[in-house]
N, C-alpha and C. Protein backbone atom coordinates (compact mmCIF):
# COMPACT_ATOMS: atom_id res chain seq x y z
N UNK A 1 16.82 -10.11 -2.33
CA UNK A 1 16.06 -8.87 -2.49
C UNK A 1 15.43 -8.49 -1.15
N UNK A 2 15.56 -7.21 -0.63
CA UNK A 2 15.05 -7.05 0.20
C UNK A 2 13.78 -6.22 0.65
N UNK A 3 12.99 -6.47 1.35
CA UNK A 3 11.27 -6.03 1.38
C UNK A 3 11.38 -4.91 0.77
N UNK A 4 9.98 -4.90 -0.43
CA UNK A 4 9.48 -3.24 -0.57
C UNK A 4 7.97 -3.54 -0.26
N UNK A 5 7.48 -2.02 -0.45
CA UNK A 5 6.14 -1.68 -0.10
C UNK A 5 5.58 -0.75 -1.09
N UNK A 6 4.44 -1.45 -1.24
CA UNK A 6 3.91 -0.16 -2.39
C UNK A 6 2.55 0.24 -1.90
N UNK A 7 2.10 1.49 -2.08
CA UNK A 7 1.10 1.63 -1.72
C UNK A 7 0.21 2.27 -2.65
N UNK A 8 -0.78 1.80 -3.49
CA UNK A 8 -1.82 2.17 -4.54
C UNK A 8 -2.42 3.33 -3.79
N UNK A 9 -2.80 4.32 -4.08
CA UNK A 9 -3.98 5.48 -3.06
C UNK A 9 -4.60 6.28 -4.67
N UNK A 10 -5.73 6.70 -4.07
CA UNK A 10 -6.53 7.85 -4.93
C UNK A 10 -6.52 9.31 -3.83
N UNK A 11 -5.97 10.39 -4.71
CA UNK A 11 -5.96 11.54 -4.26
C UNK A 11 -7.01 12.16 -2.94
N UNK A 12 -8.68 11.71 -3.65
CA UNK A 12 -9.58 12.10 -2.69
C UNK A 12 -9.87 11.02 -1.55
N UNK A 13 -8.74 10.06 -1.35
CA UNK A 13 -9.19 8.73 -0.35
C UNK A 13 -8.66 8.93 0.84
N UNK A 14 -9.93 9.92 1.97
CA UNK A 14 -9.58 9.67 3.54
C UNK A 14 -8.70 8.43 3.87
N UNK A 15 -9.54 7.07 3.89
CA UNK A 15 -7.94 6.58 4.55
C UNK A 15 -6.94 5.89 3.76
N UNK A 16 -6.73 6.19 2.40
CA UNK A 16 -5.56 6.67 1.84
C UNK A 16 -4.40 7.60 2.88
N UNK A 17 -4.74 8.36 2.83
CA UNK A 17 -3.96 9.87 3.61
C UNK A 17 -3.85 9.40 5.03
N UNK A 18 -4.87 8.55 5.79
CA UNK A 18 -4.35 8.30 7.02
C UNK A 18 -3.15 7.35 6.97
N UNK A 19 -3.59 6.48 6.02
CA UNK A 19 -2.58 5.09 6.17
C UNK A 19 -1.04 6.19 5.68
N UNK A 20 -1.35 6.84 4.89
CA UNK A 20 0.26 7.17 4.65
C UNK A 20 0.30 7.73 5.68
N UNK A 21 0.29 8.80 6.20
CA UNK A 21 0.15 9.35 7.52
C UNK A 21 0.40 8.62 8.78
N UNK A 22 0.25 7.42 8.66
CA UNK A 22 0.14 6.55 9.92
C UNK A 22 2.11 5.60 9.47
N UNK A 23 2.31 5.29 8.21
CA UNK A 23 3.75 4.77 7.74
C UNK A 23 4.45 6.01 8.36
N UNK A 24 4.41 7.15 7.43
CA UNK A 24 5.32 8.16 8.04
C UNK A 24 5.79 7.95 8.84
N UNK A 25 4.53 8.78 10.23
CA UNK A 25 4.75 8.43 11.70
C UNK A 25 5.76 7.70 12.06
N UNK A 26 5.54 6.27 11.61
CA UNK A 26 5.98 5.04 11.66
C UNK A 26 7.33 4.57 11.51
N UNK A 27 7.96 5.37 10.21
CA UNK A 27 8.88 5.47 9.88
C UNK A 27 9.10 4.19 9.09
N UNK A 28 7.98 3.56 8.10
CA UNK A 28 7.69 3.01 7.54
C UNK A 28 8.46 2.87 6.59
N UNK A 29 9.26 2.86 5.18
CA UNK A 29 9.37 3.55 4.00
C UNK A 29 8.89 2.32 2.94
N UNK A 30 8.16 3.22 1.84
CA UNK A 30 7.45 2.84 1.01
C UNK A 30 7.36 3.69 -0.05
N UNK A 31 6.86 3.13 -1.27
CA UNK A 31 5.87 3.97 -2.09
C UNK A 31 5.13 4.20 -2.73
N UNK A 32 4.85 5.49 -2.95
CA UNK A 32 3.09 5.55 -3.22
C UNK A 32 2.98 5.68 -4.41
N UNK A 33 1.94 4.88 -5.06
CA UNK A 33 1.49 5.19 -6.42
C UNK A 33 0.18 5.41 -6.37
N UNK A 34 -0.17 6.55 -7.09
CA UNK A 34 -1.74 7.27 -7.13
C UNK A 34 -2.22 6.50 -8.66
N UNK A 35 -2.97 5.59 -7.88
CA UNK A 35 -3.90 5.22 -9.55
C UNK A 35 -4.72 6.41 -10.57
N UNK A 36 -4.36 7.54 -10.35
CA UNK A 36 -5.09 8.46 -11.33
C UNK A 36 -3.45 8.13 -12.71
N UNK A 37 -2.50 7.94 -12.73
CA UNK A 37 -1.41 7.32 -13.19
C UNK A 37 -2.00 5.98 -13.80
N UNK A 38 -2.27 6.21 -15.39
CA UNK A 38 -2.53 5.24 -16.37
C UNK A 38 -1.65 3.78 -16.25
N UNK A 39 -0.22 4.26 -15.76
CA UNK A 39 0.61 3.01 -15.57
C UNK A 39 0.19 2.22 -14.55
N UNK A 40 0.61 3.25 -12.79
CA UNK A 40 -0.20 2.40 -11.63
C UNK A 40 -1.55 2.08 -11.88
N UNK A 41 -2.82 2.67 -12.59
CA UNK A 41 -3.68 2.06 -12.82
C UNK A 41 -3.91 0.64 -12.74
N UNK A 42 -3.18 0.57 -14.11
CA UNK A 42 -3.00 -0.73 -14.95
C UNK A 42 -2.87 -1.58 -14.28
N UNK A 43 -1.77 -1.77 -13.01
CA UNK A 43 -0.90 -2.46 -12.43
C UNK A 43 -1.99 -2.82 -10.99
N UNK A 44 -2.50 -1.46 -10.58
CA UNK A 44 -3.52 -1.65 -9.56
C UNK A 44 -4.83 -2.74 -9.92
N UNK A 45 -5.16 -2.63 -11.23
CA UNK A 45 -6.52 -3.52 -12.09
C UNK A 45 -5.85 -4.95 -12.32
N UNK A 46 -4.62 -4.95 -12.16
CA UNK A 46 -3.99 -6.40 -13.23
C UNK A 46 -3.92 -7.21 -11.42
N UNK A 47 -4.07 -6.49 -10.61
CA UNK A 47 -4.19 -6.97 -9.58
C UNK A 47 -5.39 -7.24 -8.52
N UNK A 48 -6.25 -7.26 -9.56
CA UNK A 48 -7.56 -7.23 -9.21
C UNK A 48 -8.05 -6.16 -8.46
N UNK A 49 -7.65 -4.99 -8.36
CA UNK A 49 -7.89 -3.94 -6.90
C UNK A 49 -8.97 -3.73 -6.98
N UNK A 50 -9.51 -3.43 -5.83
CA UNK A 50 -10.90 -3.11 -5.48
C UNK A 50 -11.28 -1.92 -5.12
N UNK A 51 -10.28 -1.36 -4.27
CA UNK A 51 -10.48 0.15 -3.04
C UNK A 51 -9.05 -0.04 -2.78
N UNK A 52 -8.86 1.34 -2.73
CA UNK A 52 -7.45 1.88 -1.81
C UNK A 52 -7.50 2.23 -0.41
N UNK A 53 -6.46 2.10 -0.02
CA UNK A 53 -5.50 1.83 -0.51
C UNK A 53 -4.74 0.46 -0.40
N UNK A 54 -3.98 0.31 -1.24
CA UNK A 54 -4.36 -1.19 -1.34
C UNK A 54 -2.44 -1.42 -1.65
N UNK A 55 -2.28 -2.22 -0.38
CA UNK A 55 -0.35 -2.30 -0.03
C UNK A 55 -0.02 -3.60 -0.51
N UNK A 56 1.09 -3.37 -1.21
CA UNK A 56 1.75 -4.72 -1.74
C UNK A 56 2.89 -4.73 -1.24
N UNK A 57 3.29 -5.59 -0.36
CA UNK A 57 4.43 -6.55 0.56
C UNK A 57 4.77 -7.67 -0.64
N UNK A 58 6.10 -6.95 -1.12
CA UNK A 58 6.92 -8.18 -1.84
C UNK A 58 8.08 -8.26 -0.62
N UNK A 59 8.42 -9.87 -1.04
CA UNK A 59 9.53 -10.18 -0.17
C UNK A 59 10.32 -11.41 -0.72
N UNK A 60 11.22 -11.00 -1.45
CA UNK A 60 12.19 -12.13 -2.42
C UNK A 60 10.78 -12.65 -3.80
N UNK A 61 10.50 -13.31 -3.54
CA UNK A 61 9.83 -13.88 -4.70
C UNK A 61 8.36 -13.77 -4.34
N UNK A 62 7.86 -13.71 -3.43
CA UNK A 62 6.72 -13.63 -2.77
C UNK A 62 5.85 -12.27 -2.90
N UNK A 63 4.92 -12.14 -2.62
CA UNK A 63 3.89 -11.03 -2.39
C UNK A 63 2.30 -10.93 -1.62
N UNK A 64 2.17 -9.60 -0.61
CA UNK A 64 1.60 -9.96 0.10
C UNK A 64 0.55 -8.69 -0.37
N UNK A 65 -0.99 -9.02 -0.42
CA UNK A 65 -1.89 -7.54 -0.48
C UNK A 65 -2.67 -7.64 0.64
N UNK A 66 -2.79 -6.18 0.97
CA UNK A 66 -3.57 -5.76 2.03
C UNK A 66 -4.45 -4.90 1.61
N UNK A 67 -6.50 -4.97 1.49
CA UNK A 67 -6.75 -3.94 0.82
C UNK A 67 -7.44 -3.16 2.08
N UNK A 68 -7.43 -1.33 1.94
CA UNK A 68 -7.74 -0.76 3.32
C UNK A 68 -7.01 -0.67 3.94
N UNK A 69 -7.34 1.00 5.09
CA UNK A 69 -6.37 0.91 6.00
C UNK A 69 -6.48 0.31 7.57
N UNK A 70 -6.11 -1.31 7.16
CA UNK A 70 -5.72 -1.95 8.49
C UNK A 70 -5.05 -1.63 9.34
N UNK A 71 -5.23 -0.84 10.36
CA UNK A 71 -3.97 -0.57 11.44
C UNK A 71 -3.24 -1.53 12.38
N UNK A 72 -4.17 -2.27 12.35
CA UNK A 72 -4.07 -3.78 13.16
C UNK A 72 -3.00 -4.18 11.98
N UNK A 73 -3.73 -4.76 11.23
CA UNK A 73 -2.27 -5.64 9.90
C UNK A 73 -1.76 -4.77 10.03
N UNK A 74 -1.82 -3.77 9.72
CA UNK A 74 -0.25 -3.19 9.39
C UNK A 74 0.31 -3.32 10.30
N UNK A 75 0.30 -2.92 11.66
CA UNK A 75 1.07 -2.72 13.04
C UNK A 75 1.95 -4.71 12.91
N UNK A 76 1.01 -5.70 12.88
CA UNK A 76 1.41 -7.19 13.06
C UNK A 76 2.66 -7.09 11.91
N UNK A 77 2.01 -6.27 10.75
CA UNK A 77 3.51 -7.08 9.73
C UNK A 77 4.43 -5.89 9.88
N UNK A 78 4.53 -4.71 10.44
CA UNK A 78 5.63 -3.86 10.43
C UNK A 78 5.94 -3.94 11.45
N UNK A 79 5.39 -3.72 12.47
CA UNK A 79 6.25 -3.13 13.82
C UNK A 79 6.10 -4.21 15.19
N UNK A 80 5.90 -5.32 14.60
CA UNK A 80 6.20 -6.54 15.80
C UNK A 80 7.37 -7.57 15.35
């Protein structure tokens, strides 16, 4: 299986919108699920979430969360 990315965000979350904004750029690909979505909700809470936006790095069997937009992490696990 090969890497996905998900990214939890709330509509009114400044750096929500940067971090996607900053993948774009990036040429990142991912996707976004808006917890106002009863399903991503669910899935965002069953994962203990705290604040968005909040990225899940699966990779084969594994999984990685990042909560906030880290530009630093992100830059280390995408683009080095």
């Amino acid at each position: 299986m090969a890497r996905s990315i998900i990214v939890y965000t709330q509509s009114a979350c400044g750096h929500c919108q940067r971090q996607i904004d900053w993948m774009v750029e990036n040429q990142i690909p991912f996707e976004q699920r808006e917890i106002s979505n009863e399903i991503f909700r669910t899935e965002f809470l069953n994962m203990n979430g705290e604040g968005t936006p909040l990225t899940v790095i699966k990779n084969n069997n594994a999984s990685e969360v990042i909560t906030g937009f880290n530009k630093e992490t992100l830059t280390n696990k995408f683009l080095k």
